[in-house]
N, C-alpha and C. Protein backbone atom coordinates (compact mmCIF):
# COMPACT_ATOMS: atom_id res chain seq x y z
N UNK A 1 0.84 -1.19 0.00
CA UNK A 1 0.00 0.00 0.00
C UNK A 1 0.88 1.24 0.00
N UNK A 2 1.86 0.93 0.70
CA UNK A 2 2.73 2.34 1.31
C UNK A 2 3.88 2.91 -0.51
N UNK A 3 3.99 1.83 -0.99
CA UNK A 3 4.55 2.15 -2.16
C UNK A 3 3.58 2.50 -3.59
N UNK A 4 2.79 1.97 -3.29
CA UNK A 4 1.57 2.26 -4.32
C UNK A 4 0.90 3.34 -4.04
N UNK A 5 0.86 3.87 -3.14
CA UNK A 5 0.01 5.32 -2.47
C UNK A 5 0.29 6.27 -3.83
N UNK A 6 1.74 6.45 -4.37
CA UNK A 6 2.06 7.51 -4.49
C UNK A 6 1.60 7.47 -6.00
N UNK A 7 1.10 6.49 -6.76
CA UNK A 7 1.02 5.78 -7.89
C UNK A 7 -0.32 6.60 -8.09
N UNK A 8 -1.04 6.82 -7.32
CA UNK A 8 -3.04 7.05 -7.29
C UNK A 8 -3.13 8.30 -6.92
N UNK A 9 -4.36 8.42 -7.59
CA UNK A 9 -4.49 10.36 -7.32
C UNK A 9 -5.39 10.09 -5.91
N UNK A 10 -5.54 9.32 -5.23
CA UNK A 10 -5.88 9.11 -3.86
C UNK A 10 -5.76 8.01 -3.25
N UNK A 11 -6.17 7.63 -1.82
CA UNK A 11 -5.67 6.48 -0.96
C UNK A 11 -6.94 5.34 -1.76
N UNK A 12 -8.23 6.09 -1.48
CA UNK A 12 -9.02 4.95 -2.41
C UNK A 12 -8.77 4.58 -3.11
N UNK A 13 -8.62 4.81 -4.50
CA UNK A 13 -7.89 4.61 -5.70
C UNK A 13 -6.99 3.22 -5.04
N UNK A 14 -6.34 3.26 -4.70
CA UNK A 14 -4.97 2.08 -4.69
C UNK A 14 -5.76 1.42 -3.80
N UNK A 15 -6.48 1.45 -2.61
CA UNK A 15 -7.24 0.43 -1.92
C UNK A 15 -8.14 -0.41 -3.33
N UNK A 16 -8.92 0.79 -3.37
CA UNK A 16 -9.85 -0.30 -4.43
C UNK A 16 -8.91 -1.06 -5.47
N UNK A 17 -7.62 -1.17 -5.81
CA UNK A 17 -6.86 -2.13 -6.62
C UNK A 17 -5.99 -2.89 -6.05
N UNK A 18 -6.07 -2.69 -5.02
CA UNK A 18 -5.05 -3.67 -4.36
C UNK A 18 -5.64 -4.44 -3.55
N UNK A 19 -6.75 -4.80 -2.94
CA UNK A 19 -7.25 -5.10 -2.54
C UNK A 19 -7.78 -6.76 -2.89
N UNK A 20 -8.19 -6.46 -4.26
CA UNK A 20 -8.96 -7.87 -4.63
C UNK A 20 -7.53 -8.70 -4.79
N UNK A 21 -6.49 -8.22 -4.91
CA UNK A 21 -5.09 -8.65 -5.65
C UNK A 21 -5.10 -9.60 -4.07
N UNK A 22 -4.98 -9.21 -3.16
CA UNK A 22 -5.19 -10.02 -2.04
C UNK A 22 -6.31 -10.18 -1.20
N UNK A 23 -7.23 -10.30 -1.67
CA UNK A 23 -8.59 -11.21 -1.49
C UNK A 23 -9.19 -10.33 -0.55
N UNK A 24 -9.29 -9.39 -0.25
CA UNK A 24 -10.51 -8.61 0.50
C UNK A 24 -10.71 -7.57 0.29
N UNK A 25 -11.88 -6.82 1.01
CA UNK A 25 -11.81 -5.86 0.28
C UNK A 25 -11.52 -4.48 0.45
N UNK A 26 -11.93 -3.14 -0.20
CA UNK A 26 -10.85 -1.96 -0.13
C UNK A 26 -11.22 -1.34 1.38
N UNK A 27 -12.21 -1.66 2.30
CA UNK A 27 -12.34 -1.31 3.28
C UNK A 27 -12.00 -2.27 4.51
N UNK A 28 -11.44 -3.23 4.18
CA UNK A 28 -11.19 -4.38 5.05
C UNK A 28 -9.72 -3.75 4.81
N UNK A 29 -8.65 -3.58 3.90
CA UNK A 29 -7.33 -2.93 3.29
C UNK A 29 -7.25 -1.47 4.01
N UNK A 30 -8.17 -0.49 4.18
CA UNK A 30 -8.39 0.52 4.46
C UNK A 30 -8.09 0.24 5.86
N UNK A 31 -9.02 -0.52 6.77
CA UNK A 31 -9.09 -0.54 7.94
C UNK A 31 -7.43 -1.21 8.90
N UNK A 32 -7.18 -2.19 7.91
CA UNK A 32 -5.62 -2.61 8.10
C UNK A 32 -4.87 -1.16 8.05
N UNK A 33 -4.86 -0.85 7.17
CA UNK A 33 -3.84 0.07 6.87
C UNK A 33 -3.84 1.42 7.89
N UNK A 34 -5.00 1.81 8.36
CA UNK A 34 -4.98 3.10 9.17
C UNK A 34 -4.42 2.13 10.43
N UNK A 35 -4.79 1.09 11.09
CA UNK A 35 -4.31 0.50 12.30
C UNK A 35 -2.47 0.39 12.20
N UNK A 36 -2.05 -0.08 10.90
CA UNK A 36 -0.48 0.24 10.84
C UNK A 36 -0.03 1.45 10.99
N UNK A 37 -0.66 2.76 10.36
CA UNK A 37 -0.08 4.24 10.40
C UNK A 37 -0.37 4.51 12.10
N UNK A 38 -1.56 4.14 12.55
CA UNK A 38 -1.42 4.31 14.32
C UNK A 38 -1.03 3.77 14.83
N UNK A 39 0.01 2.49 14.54
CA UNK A 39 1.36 2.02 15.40
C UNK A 39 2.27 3.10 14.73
N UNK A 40 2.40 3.30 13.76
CA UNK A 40 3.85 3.91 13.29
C UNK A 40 4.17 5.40 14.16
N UNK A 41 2.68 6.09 14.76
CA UNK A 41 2.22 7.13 14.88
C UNK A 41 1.72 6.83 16.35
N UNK A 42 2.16 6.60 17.15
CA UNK A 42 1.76 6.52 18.46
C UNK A 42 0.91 7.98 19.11
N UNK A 43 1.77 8.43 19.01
CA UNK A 43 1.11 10.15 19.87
C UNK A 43 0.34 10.88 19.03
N UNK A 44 -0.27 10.43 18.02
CA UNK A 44 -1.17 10.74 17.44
C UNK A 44 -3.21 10.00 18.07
N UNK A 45 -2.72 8.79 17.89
CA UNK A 45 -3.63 7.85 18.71
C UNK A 45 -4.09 8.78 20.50
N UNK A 46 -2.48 8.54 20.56
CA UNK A 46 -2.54 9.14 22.53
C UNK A 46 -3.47 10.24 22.34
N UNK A 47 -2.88 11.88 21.62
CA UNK A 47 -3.21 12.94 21.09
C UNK A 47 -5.00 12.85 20.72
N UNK A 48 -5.26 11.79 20.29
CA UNK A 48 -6.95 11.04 20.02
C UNK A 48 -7.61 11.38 21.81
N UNK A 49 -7.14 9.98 21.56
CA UNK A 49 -7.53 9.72 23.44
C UNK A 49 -7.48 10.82 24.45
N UNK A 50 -6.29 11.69 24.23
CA UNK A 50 -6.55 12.47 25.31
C UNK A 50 -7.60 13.98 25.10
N UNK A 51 -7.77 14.38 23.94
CA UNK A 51 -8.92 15.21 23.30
C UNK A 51 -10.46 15.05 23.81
N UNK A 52 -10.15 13.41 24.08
CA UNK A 52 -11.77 12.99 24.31
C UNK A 52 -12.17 12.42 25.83
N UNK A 53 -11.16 12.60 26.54
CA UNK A 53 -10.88 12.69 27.73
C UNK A 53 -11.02 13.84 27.86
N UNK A 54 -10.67 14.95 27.76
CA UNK A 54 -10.79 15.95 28.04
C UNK A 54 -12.41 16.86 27.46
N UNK A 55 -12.63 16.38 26.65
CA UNK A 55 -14.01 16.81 26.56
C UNK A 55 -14.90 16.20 27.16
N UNK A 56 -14.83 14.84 27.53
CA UNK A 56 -15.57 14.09 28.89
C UNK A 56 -15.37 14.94 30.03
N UNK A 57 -14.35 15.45 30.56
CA UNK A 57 -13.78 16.06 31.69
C UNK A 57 -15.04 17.20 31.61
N UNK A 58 -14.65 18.05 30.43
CA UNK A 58 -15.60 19.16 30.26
C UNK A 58 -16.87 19.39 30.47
N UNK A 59 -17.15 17.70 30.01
CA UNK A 59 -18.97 18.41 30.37
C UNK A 59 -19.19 17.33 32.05
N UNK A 60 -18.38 17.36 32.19
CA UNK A 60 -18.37 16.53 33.52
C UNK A 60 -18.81 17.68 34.73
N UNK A 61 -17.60 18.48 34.25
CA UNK A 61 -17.51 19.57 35.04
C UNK A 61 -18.78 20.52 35.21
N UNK A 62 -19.23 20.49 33.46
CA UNK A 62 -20.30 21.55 33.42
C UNK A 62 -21.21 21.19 33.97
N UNK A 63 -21.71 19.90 33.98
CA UNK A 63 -22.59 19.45 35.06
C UNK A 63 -22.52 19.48 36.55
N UNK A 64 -21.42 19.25 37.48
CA UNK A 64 -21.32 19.36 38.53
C UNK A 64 -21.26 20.97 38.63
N UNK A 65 -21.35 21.97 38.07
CA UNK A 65 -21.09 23.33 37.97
C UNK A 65 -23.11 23.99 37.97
N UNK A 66 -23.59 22.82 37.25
CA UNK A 66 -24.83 22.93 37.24
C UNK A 66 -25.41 22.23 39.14
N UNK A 67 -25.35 21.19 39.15
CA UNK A 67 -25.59 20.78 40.49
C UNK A 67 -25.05 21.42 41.59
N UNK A 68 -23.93 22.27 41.45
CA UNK A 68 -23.91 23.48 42.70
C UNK A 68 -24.35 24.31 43.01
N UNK A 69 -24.92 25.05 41.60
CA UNK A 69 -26.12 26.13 41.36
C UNK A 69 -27.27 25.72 41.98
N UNK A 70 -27.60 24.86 42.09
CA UNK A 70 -29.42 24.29 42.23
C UNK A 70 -28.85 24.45 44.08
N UNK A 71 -27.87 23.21 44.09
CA UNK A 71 -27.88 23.34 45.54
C UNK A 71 -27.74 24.76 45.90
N UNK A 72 -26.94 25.15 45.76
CA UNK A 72 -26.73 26.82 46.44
C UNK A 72 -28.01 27.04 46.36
N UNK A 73 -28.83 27.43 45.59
CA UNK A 73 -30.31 27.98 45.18
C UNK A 73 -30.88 27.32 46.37
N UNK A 74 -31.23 25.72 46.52
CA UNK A 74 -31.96 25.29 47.79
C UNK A 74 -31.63 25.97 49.10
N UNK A 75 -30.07 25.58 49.18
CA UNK A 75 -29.83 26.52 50.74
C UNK A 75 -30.09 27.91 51.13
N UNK A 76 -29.86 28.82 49.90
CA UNK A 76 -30.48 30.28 49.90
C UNK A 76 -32.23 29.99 50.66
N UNK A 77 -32.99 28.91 49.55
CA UNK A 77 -34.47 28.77 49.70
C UNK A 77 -34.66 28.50 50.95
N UNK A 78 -34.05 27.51 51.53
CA UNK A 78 -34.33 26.85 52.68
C UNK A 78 -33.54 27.35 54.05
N UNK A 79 -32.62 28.66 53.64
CA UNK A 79 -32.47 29.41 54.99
C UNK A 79 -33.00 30.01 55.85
């Protein structure tokens, strides 16, 4: 794949031909192939993971930011 890339005016292109050449198909080739570039590419993957960790974090927060409001609001009510 990695030598043929450069052969195709895109990554599809060479999936969809290389593919049947070894018996599956251009999205089964596709899916191999991005899992090799994210070993080759470690901190890219990490760089993934930690984006979406951190936007979990975010609305984590925004919620407990919401549940302090209400409480505060009760204790004001109920002083």
């Amino acid at each position: 794949m990695i030598e043929s890339e450069k052969d195709y005016p895109s990554n599809w292109g060479a999936l969809s031909l290389i593919a049947p050449k070894i018996g599956c198909t251009p999205e089964t080739l596709r899916v191999w192939y991005q899992k090799y570039l994210d070993q080759q590419n470690p901190i890219k993957v990490q760089q993934f993971s930690d984006q979406e960790r951190i936007k979990q974090l975010e609305r984590e927060n925004k919620e407990l930011q919401r549940a302090n409001e209400i409480l505060r609001k009760a204790a004001d009510f109920f002083a």
